[in-house]
N, C-alpha and C. Protein backbone atom coordinates (compact mmCIF):
# COMPACT_ATOMS: atom_id res chain seq x y z
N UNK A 1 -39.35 66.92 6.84
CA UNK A 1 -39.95 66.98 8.15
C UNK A 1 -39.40 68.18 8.91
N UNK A 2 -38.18 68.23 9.17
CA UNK A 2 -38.06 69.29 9.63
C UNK A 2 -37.89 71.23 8.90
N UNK A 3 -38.20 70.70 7.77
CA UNK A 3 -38.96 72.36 7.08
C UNK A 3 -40.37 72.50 7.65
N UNK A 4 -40.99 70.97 7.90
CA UNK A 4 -42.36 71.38 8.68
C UNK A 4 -42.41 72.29 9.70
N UNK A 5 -41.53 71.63 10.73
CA UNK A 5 -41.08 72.11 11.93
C UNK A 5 -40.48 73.40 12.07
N UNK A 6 -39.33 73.90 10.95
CA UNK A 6 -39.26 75.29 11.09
C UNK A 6 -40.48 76.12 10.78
N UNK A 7 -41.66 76.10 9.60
CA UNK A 7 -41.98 76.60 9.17
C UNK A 7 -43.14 76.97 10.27
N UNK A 8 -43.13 76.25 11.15
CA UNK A 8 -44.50 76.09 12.08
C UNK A 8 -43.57 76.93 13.17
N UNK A 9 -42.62 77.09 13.72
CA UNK A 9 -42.00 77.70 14.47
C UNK A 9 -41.98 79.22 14.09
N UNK A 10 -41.68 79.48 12.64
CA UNK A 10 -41.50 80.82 11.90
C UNK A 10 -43.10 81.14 12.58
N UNK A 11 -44.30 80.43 12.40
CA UNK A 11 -45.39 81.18 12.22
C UNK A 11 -45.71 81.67 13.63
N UNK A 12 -45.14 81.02 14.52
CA UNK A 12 -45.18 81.33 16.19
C UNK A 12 -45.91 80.56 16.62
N UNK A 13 -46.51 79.26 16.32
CA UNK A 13 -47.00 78.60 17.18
C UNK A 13 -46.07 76.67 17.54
N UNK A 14 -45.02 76.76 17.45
CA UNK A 14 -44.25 75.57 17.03
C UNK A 14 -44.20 75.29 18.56
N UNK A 15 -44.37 76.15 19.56
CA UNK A 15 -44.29 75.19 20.81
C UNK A 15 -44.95 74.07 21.52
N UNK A 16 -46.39 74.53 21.66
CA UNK A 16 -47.37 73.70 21.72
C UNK A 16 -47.38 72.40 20.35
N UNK A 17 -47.00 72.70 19.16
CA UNK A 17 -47.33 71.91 18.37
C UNK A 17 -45.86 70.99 18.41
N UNK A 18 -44.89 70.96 18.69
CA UNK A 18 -43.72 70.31 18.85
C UNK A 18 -44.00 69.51 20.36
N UNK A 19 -44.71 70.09 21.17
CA UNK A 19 -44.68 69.49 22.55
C UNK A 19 -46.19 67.97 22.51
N UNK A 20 -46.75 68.51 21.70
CA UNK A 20 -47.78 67.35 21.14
C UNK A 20 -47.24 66.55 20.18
N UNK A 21 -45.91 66.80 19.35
CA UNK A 21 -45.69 65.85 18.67
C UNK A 21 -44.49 65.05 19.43
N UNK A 22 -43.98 65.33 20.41
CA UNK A 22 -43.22 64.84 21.34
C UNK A 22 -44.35 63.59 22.50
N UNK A 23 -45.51 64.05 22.77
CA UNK A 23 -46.93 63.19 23.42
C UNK A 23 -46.90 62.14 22.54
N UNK A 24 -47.06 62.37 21.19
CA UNK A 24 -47.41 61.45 20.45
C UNK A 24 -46.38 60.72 19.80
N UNK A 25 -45.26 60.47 19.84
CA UNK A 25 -44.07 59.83 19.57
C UNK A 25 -44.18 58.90 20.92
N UNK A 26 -44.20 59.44 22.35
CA UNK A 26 -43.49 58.81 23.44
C UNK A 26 -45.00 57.88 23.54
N UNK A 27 -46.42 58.42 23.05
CA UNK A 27 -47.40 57.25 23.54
C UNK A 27 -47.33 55.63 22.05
N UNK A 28 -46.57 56.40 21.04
CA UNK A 28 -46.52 55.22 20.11
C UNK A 28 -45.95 54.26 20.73
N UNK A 29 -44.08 54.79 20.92
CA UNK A 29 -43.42 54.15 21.39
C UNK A 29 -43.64 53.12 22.78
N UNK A 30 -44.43 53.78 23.31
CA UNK A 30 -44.78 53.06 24.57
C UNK A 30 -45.83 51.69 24.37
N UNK A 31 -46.80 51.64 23.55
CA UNK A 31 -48.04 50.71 22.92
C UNK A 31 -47.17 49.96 22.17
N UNK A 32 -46.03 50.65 21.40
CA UNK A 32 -45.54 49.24 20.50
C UNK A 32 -44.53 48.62 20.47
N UNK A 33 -43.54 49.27 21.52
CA UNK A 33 -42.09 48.78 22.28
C UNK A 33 -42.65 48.20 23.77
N UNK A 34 -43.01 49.18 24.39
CA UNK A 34 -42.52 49.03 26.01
C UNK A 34 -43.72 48.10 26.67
N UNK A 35 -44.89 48.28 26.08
CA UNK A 35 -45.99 47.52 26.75
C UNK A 35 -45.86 46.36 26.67
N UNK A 36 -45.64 46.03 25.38
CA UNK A 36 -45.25 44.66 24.98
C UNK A 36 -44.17 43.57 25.54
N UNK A 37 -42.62 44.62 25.62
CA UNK A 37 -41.56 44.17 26.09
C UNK A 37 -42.41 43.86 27.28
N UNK A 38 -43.04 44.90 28.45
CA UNK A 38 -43.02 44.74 29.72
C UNK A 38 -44.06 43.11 30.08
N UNK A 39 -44.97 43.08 29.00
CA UNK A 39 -46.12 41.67 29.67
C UNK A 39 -45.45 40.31 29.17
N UNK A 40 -44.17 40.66 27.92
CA UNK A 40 -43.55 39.49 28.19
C UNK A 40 -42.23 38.59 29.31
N UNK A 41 -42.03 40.02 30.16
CA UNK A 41 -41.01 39.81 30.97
C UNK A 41 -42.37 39.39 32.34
N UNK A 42 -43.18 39.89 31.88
CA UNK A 42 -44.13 39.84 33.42
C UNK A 42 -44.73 37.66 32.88
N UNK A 43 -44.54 37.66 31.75
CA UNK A 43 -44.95 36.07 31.63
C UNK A 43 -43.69 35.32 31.77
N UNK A 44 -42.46 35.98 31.29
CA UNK A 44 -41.35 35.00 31.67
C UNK A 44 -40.96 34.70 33.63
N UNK A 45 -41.16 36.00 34.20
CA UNK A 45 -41.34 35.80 35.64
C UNK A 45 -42.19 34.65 36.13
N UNK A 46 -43.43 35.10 35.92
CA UNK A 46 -44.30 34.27 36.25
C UNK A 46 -44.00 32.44 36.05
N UNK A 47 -43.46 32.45 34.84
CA UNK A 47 -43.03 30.62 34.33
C UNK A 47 -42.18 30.36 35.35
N UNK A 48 -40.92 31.19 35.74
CA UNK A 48 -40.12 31.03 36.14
C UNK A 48 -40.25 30.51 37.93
N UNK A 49 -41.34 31.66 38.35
CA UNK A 49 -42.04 31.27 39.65
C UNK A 49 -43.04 29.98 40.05
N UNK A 50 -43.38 29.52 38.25
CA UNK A 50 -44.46 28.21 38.53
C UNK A 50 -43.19 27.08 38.33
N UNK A 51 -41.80 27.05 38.19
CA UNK A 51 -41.04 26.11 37.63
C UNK A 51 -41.23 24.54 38.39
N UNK A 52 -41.39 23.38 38.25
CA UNK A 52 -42.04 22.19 39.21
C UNK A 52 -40.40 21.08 38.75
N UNK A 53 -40.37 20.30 39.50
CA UNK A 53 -39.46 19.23 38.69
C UNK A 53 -40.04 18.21 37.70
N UNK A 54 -39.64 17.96 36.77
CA UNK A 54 -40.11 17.41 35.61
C UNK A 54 -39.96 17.97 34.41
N UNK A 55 -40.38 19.57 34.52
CA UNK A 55 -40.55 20.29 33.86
C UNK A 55 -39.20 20.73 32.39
N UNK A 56 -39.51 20.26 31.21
CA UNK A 56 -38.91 20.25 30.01
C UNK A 56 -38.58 22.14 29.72
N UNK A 57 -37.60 22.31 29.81
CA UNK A 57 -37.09 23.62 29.78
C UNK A 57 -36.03 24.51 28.73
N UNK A 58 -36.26 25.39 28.26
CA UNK A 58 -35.01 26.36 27.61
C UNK A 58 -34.46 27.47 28.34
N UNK A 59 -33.00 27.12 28.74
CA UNK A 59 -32.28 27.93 29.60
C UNK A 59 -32.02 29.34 28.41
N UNK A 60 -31.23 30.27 28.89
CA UNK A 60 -31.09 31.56 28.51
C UNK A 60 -29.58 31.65 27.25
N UNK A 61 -29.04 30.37 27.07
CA UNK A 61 -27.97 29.76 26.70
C UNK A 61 -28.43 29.22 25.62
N UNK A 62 -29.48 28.95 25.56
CA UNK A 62 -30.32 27.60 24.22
C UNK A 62 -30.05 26.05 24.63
N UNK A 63 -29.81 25.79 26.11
CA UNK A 63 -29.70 24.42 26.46
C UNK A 63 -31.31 23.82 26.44
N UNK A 64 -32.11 23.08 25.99
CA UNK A 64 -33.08 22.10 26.11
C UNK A 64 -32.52 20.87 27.32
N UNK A 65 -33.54 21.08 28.37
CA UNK A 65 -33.03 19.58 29.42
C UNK A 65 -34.49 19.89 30.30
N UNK A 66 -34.32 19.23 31.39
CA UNK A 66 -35.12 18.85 32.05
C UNK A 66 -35.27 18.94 33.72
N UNK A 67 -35.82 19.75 34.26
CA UNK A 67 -35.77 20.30 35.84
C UNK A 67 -35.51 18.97 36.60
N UNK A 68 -34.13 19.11 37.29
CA UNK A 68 -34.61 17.99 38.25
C UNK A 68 -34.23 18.41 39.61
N UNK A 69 -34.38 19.51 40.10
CA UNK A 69 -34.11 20.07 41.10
C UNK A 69 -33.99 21.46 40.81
N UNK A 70 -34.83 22.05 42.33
CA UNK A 70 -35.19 23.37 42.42
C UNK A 70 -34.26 24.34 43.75
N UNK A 71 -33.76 25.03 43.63
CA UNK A 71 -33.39 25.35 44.93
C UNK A 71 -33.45 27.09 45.21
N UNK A 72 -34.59 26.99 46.12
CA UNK A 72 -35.35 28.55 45.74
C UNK A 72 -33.94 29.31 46.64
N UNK A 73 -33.26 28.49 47.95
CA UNK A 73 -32.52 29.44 48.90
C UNK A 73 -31.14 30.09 47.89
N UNK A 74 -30.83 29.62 46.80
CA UNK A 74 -29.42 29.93 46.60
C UNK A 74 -30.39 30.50 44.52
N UNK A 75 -31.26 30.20 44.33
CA UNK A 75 -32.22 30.79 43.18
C UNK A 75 -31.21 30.03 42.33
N UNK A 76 -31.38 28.33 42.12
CA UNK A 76 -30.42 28.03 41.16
C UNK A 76 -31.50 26.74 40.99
N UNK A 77 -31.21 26.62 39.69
CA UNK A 77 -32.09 25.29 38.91
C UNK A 77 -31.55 24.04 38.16
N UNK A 78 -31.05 23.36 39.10
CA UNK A 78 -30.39 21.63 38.01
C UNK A 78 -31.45 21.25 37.09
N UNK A 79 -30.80 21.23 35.74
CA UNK A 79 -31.77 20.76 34.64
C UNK A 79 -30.23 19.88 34.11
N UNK A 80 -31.09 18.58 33.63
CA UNK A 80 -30.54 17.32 33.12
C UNK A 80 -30.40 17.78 31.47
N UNK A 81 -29.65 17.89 30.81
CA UNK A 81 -29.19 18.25 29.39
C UNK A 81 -29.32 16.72 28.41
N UNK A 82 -28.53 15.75 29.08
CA UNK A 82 -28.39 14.66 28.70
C UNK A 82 -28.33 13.29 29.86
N UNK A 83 -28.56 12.31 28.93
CA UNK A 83 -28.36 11.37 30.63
C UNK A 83 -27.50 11.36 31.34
N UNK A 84 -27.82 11.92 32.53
CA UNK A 84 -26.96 11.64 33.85
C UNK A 84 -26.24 13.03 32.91
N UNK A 85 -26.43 13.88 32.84
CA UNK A 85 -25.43 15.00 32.49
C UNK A 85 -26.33 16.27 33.68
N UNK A 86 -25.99 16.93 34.16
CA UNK A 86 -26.90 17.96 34.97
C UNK A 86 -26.21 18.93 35.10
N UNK A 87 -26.95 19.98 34.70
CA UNK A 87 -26.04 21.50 34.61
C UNK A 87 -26.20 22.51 35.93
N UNK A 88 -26.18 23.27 36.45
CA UNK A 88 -26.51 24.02 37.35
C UNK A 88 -26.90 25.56 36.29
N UNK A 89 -28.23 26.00 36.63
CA UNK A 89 -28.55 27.23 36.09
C UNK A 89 -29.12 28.16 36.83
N UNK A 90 -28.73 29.38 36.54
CA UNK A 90 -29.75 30.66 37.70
C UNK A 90 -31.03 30.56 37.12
N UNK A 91 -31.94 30.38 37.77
CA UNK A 91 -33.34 30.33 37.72
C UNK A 91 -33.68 31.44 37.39
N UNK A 92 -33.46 32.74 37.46
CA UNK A 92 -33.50 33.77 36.02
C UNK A 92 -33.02 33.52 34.41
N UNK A 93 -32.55 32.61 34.30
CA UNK A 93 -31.89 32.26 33.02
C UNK A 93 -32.79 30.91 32.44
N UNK A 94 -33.90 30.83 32.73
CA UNK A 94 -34.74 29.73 32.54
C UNK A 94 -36.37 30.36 31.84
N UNK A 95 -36.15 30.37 30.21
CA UNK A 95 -37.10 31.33 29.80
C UNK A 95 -38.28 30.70 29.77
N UNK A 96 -38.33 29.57 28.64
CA UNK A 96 -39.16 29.00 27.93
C UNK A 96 -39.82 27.37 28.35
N UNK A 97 -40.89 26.93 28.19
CA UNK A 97 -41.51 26.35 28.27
C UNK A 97 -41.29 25.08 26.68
N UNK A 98 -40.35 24.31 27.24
CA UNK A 98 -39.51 23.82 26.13
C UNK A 98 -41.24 22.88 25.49
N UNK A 99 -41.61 21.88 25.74
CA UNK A 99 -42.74 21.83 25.23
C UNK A 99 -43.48 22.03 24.72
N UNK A 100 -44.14 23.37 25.02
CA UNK A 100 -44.64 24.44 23.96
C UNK A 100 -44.12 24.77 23.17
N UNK A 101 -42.99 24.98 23.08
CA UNK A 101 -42.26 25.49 22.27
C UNK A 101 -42.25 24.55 20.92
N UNK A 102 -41.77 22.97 21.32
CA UNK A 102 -41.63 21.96 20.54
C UNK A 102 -43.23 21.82 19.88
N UNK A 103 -44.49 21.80 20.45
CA UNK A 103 -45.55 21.84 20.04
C UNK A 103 -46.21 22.94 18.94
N UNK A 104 -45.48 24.15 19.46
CA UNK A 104 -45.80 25.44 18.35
C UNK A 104 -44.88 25.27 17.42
N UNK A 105 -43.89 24.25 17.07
CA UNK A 105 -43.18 24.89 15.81
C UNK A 105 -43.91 23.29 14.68
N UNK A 106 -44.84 22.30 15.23
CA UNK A 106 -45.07 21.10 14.44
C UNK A 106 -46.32 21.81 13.73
């Protein structure tokens, strides 16, 4: 690859053609890293903003429990782990939709 690159430079036109292969690296990367990363952080927000009590949950830890209190002023989420066990979690740390989850792997 890069004998390509010198050899296209030797001939005098390697600028334009290095500056298009630089376009086309950063638009791959962007369609098959960054777009992707970005609409799954824009769906984990979103869960995180619909969170209700009841709601069967996977914290950021791998705890499975259960919302039983929301508290938007201090952004912290009590989820029940076990009976009568209740953890305190940052409501950023609350990814998954434990349900679904349990439903997509049967």
């Amino acid at each position: 690859m890069s004998t390509l690159i010198l050899q296209a430079q030797a001939q005098g036109g390697g600028g334009m053609g290095m500056i298009l292969m630089m376009v086309a690296i950063f638009a791959i990367m962007w369609f098959f890293m960054i777009r992707p990363q970005q609409k799954k952080q824009k769906e984990i927000r979103n869960f995180q903003n619909s969170l209700q009590e009841g709601a069967k949950v996977v914290t950021g830890g791998g705890l499975y429990g259960t919302v039983k209190r929301i508290d938007l002023q201090n952004n912290v989420v009590e989820v029940e782990v076990a009976h009568n066990v209740v953890v305190r979690v940052d409501r950023n740390y609350v990814f998954a939709d434990a349900s679904a989850m349990q439903g997509a792997q049967k």
